[in-house]
C-alpha atoms as a PDB file:
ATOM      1  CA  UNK A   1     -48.149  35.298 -34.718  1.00  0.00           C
ATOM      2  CA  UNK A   2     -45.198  36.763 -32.793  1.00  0.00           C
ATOM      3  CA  UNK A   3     -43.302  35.586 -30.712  1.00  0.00           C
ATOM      4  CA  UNK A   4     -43.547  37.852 -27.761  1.00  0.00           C
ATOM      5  CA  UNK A   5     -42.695  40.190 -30.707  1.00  0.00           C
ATOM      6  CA  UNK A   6     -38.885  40.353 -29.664  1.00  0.00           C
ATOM      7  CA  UNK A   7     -37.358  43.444 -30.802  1.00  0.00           C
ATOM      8  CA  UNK A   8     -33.859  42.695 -32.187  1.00  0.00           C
ATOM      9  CA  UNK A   9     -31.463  44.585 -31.342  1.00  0.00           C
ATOM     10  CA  UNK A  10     -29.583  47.430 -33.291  1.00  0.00           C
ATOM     11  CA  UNK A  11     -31.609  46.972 -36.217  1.00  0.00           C
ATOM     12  CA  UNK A  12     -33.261  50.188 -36.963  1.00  0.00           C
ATOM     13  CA  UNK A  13     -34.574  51.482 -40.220  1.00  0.00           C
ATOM     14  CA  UNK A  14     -32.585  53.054 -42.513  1.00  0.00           C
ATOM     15  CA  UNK A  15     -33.603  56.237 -45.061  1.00  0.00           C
ATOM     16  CA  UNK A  16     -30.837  57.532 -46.994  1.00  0.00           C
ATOM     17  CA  UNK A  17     -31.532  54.558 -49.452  1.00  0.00           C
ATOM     18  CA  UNK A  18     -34.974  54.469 -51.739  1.00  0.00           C
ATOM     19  CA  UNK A  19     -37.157  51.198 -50.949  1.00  0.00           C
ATOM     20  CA  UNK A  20     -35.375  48.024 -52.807  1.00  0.00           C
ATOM     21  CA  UNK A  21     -37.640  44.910 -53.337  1.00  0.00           C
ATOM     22  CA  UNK A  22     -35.566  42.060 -51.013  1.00  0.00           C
ATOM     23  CA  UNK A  23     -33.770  39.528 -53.225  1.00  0.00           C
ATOM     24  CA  UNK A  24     -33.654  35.410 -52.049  1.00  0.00           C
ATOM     25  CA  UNK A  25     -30.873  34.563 -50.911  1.00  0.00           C
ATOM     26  CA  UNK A  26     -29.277  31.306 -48.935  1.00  0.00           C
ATOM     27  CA  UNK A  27     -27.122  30.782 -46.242  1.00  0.00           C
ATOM     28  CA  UNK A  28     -25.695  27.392 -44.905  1.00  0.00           C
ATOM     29  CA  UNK A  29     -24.065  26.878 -41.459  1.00  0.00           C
ATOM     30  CA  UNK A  30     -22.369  23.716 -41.412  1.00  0.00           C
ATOM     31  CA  UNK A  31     -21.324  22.035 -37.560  1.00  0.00           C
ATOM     32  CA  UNK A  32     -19.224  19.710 -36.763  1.00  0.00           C
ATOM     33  CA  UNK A  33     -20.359  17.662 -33.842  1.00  0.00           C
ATOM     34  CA  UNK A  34     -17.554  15.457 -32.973  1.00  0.00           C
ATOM     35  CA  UNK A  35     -16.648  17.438 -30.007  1.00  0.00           C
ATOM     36  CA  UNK A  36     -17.965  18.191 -26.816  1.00  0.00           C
ATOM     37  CA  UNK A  37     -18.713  21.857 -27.785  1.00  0.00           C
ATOM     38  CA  UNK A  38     -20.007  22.223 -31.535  1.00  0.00           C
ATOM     39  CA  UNK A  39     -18.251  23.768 -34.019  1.00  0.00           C
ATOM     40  CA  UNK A  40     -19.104  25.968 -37.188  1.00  0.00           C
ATOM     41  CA  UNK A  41     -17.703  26.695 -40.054  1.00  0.00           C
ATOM     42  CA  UNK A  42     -16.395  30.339 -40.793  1.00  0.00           C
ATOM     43  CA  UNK A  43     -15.014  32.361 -43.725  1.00  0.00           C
ATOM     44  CA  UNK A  44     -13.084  35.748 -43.340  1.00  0.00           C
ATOM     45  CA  UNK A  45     -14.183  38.135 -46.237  1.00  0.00           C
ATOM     46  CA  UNK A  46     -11.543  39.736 -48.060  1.00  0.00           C
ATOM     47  CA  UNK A  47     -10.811  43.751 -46.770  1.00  0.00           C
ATOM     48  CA  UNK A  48     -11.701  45.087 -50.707  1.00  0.00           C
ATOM     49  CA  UNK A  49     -14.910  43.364 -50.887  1.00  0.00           C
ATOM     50  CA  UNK A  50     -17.921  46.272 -51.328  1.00  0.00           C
ATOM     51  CA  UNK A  51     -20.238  44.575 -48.512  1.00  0.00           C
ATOM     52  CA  UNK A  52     -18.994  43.721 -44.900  1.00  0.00           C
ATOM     53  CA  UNK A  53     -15.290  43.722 -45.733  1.00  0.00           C
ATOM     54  CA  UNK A  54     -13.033  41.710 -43.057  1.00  0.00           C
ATOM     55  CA  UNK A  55     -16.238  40.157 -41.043  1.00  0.00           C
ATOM     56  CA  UNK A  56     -16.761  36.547 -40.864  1.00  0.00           C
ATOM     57  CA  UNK A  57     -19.366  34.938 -42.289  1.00  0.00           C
ATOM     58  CA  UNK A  58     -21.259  31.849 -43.483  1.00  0.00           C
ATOM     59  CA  UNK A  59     -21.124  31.307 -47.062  1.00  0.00           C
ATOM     60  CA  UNK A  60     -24.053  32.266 -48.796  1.00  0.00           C
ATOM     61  CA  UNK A  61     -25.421  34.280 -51.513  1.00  0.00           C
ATOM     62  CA  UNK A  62     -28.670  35.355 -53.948  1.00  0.00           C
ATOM     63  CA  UNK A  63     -30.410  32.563 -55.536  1.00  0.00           C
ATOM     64  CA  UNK A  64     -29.641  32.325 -58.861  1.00  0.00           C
ATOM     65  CA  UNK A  65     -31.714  30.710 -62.023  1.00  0.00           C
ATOM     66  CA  UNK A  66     -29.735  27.863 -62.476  1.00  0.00           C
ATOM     67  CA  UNK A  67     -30.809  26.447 -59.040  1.00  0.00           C
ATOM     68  CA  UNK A  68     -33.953  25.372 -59.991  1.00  0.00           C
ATOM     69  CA  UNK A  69     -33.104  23.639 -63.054  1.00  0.00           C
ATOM     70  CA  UNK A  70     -30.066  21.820 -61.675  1.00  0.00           C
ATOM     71  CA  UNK A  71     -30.966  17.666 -60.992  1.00  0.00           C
ATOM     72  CA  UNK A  72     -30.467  16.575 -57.174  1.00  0.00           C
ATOM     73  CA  UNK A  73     -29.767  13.384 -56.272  1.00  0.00           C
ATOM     74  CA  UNK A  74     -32.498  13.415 -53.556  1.00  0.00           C
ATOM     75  CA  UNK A  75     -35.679  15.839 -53.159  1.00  0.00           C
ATOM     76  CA  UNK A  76     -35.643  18.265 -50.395  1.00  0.00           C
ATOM     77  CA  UNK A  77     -37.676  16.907 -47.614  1.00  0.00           C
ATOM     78  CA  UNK A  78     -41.154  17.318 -47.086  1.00  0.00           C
ATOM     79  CA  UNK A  79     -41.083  18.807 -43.678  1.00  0.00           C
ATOM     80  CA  UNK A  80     -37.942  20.780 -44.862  1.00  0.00           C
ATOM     81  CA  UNK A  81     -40.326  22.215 -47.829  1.00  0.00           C
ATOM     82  CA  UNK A  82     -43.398  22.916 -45.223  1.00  0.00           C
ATOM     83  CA  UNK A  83     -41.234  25.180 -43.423  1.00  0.00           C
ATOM     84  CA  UNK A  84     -39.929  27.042 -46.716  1.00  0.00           C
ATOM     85  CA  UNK A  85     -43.029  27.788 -47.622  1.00  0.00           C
ATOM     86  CA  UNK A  86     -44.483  29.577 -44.466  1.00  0.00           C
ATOM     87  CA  UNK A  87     -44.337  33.227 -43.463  1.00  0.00           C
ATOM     88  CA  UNK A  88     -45.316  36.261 -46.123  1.00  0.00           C
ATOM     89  CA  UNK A  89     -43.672  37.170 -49.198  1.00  0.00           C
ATOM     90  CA  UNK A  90     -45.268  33.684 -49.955  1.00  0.00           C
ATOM     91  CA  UNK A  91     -42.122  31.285 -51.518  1.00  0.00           C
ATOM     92  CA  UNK A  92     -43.787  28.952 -53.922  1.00  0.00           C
ATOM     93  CA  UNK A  93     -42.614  24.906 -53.904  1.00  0.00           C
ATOM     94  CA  UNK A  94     -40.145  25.828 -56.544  1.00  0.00           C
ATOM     95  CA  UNK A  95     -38.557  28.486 -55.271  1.00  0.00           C
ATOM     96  CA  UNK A  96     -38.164  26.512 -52.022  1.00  0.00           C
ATOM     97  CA  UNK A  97     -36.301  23.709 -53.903  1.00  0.00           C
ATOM     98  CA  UNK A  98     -34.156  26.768 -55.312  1.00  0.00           C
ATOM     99  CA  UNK A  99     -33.734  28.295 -51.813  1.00  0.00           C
ATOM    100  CA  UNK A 100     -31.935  24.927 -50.333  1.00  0.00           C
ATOM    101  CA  UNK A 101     -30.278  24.536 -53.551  1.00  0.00           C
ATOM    102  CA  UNK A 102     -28.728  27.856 -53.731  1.00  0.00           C
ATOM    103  CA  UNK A 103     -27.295  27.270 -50.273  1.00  0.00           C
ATOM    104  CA  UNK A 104     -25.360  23.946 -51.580  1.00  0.00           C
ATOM    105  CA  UNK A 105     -24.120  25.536 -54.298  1.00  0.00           C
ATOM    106  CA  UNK A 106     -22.995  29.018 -52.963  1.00  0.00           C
ATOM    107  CA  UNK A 107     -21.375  26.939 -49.711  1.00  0.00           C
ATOM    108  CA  UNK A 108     -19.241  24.719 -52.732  1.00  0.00           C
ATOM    109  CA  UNK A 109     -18.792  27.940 -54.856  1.00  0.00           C
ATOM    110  CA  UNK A 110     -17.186  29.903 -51.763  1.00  0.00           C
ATOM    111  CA  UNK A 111     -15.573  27.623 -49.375  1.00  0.00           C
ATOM    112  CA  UNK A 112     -14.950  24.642 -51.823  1.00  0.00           C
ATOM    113  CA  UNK A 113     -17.028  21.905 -49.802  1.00  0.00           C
ATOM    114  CA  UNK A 114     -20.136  20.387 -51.442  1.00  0.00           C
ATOM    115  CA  UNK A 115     -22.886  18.549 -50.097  1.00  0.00           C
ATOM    116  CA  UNK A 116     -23.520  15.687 -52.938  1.00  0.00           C
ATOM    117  CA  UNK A 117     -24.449  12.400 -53.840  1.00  0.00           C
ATOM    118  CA  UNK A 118     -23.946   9.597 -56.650  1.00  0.00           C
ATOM    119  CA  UNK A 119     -27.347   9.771 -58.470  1.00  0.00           C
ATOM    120  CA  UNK A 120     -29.009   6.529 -58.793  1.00  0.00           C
ATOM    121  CA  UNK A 121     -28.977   6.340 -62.641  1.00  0.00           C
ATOM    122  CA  UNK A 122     -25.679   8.047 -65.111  1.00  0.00           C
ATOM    123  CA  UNK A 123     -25.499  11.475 -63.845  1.00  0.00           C
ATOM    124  CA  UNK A 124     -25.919  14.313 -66.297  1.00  0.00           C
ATOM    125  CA  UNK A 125     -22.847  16.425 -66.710  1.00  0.00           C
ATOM    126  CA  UNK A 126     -22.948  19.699 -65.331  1.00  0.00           C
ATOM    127  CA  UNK A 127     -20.919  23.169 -65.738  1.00  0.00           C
ATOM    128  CA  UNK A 128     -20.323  26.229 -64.992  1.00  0.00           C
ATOM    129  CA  UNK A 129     -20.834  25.702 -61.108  1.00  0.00           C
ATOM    130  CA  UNK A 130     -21.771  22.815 -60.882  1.00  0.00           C
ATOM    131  CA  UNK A 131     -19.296  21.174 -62.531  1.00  0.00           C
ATOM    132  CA  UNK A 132     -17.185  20.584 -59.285  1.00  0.00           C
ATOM    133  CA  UNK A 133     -20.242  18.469 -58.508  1.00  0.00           C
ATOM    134  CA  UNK A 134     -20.084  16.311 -62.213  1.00  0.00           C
ATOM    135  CA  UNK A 135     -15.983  16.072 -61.951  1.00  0.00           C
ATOM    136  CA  UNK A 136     -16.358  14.324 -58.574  1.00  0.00           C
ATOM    137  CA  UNK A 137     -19.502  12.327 -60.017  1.00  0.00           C
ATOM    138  CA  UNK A 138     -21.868  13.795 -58.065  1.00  0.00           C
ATOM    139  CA  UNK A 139     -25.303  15.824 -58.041  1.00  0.00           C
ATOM    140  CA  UNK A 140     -26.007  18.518 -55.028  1.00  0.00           C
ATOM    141  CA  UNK A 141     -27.853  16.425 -52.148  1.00  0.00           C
ATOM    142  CA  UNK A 142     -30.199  18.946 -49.901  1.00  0.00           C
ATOM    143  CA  UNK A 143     -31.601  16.245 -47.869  1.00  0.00           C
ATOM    144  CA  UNK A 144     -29.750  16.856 -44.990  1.00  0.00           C
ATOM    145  CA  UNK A 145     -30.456  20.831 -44.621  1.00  0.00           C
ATOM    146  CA  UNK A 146     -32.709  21.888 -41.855  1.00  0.00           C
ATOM    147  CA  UNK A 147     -34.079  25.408 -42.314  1.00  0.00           C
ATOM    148  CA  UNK A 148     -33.208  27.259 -38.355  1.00  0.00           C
ATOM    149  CA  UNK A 149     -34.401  30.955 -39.665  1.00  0.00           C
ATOM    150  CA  UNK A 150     -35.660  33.364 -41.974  1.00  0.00           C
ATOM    151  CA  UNK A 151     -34.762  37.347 -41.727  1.00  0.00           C
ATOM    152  CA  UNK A 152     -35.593  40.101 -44.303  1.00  0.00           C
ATOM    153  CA  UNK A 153     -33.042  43.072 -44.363  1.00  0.00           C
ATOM    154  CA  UNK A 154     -34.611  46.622 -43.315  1.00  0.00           C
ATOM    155  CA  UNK A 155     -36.387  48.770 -45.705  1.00  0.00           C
ATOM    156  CA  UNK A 156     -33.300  51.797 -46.623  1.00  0.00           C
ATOM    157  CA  UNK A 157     -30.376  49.370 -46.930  1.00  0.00           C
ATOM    158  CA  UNK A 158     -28.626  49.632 -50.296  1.00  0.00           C
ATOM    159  CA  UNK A 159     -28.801  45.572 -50.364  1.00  0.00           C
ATOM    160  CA  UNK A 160     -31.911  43.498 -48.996  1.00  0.00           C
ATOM    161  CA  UNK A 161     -32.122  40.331 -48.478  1.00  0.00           C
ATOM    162  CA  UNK A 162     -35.244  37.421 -47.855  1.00  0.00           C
ATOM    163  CA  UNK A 163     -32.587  34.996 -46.483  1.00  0.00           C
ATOM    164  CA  UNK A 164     -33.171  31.501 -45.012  1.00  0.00           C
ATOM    165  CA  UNK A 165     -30.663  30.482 -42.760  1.00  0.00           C
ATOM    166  CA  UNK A 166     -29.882  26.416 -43.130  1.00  0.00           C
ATOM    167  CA  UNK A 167     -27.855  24.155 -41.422  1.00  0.00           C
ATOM    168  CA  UNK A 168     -26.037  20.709 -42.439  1.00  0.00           C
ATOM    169  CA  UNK A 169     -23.968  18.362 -40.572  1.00  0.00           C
ATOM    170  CA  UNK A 170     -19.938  18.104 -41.880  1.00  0.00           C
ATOM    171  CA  UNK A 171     -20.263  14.699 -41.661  1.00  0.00           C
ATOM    172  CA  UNK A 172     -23.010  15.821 -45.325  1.00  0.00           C
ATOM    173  CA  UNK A 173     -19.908  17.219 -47.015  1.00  0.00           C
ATOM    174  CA  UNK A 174     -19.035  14.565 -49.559  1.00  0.00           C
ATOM    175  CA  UNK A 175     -16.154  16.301 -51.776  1.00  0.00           C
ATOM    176  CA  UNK A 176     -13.211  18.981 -51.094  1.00  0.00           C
ATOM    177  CA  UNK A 177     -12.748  21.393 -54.182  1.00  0.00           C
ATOM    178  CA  UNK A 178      -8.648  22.402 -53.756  1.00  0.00           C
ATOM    179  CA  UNK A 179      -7.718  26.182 -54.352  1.00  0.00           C
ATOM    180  CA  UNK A 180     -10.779  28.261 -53.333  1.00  0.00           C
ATOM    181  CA  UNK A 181      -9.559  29.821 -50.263  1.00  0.00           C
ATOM    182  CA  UNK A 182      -6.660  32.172 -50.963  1.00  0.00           C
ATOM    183  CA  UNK A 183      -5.896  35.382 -50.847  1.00  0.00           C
ATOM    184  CA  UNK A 184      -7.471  36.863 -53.488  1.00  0.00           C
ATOM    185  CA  UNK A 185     -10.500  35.070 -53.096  1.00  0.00           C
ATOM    186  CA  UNK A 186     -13.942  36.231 -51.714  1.00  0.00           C
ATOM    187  CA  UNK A 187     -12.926  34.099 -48.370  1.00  0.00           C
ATOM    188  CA  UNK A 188      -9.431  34.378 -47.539  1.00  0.00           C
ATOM    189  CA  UNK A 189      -9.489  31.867 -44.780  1.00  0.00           C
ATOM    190  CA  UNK A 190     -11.735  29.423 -43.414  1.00  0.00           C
ATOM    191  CA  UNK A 191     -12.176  28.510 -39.527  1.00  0.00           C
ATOM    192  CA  UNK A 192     -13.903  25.772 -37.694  1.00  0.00           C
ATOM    193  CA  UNK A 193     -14.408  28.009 -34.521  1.00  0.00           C
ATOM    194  CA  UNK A 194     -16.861  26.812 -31.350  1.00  0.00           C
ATOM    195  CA  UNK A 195     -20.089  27.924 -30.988  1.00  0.00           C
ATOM    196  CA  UNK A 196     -19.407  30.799 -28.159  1.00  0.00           C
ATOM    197  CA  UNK A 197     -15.861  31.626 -29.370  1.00  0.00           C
ATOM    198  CA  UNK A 198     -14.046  35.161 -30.016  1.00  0.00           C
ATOM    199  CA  UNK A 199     -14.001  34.471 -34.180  1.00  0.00           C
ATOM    200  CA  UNK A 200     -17.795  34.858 -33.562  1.00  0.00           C
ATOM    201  CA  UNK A 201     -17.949  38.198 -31.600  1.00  0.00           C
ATOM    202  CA  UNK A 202     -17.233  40.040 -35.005  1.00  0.00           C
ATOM    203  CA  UNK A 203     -20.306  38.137 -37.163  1.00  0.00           C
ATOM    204  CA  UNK A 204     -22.790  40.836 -38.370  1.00  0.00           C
ATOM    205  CA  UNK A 205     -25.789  41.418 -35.558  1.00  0.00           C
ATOM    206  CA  UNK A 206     -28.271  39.396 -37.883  1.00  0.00           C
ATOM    207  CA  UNK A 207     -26.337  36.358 -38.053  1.00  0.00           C
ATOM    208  CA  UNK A 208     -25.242  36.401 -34.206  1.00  0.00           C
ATOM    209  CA  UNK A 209     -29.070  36.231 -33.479  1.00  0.00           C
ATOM    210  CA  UNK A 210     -29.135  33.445 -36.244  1.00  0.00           C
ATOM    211  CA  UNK A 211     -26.620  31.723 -34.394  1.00  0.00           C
ATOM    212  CA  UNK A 212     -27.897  31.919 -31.292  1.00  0.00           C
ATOM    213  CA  UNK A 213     -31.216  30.297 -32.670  1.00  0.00           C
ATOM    214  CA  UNK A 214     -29.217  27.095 -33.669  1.00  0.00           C
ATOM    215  CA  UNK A 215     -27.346  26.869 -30.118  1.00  0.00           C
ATOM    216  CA  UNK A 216     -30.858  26.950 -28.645  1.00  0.00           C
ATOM    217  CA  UNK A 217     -31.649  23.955 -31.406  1.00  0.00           C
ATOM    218  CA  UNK A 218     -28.399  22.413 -30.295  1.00  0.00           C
ATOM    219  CA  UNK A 219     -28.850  22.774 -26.875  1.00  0.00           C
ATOM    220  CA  UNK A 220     -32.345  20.443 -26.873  1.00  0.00           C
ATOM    221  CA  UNK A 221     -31.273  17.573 -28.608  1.00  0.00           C
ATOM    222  CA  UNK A 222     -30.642  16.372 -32.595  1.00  0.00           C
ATOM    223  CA  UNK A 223     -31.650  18.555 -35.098  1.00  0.00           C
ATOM    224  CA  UNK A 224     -35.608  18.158 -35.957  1.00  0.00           C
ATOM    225  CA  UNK A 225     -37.635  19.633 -38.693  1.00  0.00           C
ATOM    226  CA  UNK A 226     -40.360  19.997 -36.326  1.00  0.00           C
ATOM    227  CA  UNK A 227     -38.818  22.803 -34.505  1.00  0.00           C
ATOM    228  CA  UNK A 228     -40.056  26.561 -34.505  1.00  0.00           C
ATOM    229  CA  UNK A 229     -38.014  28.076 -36.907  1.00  0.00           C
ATOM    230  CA  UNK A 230     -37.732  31.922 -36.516  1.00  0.00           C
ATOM    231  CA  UNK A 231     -38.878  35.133 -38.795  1.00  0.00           C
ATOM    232  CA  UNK A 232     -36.543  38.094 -38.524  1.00  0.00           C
ATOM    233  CA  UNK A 233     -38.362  40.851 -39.689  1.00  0.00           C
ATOM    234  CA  UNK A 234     -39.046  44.858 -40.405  1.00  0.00           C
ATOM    235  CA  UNK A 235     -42.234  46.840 -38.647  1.00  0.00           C
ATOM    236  CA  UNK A 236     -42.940  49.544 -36.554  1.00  0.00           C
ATOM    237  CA  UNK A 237     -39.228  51.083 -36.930  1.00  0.00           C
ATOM    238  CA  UNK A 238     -37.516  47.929 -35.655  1.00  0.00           C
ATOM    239  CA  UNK A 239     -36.849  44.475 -36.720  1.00  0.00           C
ATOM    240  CA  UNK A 240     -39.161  41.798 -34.958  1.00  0.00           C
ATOM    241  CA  UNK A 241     -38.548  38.065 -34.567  1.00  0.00           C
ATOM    242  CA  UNK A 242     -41.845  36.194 -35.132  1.00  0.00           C
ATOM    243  CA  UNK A 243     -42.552  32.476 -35.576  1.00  0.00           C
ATOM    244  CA  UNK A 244     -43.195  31.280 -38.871  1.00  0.00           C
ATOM    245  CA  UNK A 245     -46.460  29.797 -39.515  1.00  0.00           C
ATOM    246  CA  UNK A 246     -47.930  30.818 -36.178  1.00  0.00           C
END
């Protein structure tokens, strides 16, 4: 199963917190590939915020209930939902759909860019937030996410997290909701910075070795669902990477 069991670094245990079942939660890094170096897309947290105040970060969030009610205009694919539903806690085909979901809606929700398209019937209308999605006539699209890891916050940590890390192509983003970067927002600025660049040095440790799993993905060619997506994970006082499914 692992993978040489890597040790990550700085990722130790923590105690001064009682043990807190990990929530799911999404993240989405989108790239834009039109240059000769790739590029991803950044938000600055605002300084007030309770958790990592100032850092960069890609937008993401908890999954939430409304995710897997909310009509797509295209299935997640199949090789997209084989990889969701490897590795232990076990994520059941449904929450998988919500997992992908969730990271369309919290990358629209915080940075104001959604990945959608028109439905081929009337699409339903849709609030709360969604509803950027209905105005612009369109339903969240997740067939264009590829899943590049999975990491489970420590054991002691006031928040944990069962993330999945996903990626899209900018060229997926299909409408631009005005007025949700400013300052008083969560984000307070968005970049498009190079992979390798100095707006990345300050990401937290997690997502640096995130990132450095989809430059290795970058690095070999187009993005394929039939890559080895890694498993960030707590035992033995550190966190491991392991391979999912092997």
């Amino acid at each position: 199963m692992s993978e040489a069991a890597g040790v990550v670094k700085e990722e130790k245990e923590a105690d001064h917190h009682p043990y807190r079942r990990p929530v799911d939660a999404a993240t989405l890094i989108l790239i834009d590939r039109t240059g000769p170096i790739p590029k991803v897309l950044v938000g600055k947290r605002h300084d007030k915020v309770v958790f990592m105040p100032g850092k960069f970060v890609f937008p993401g969030g908890r999954v939430d209930a409304s995710d897997n009610r909310v009509p797509v205009a295209a299935p997640i694919p199949k090789e997209l939902e084989a990889n969701l539903l490897k590795g232990s806690p076990k994520t059941p085909p449904s929450r998988a759909r919500s997992l992908a979901v969730a990271a369309i809606r919290e990358a629209c929700e915080e940075t104001g860019l959604c990945l959608g398209a028109k439905s081929d019937g009337a699409a339903p209308k849709l609030d709360g937030v969604w509803k950027p999605f209905s105005d612009a006539g369109l339903l969240p699209d997740p067939s264009s996410l590829f899943l590049i890891a999975r990491a489970i916050t420590p054991p002691g940590r006031v928040r944990r997290f069962d993330t999945r890390f996903f990626t899209a192509d900018a060229s997926a983003i299909t409408h631009h909701v005005q007025g949700v970067i400013h300052a008083d927002a969560e984000l307070v600025e968005l970049v498009w910075v190079e992979i390798g660049s100095k707006p990345l040095a300050d990401l937290h440790n997690m997502t640096k070795n995130v990132l450095g799993e989809l430059e290795k993905r970058l690095a070999t060619g187009p993005l394929s669902h039939d890559a080895a997506v890694p498993f960030f994970h707590f035992y033995g006082g550190r966190m491991h990477k392991d391979v999912l499914g092997a």
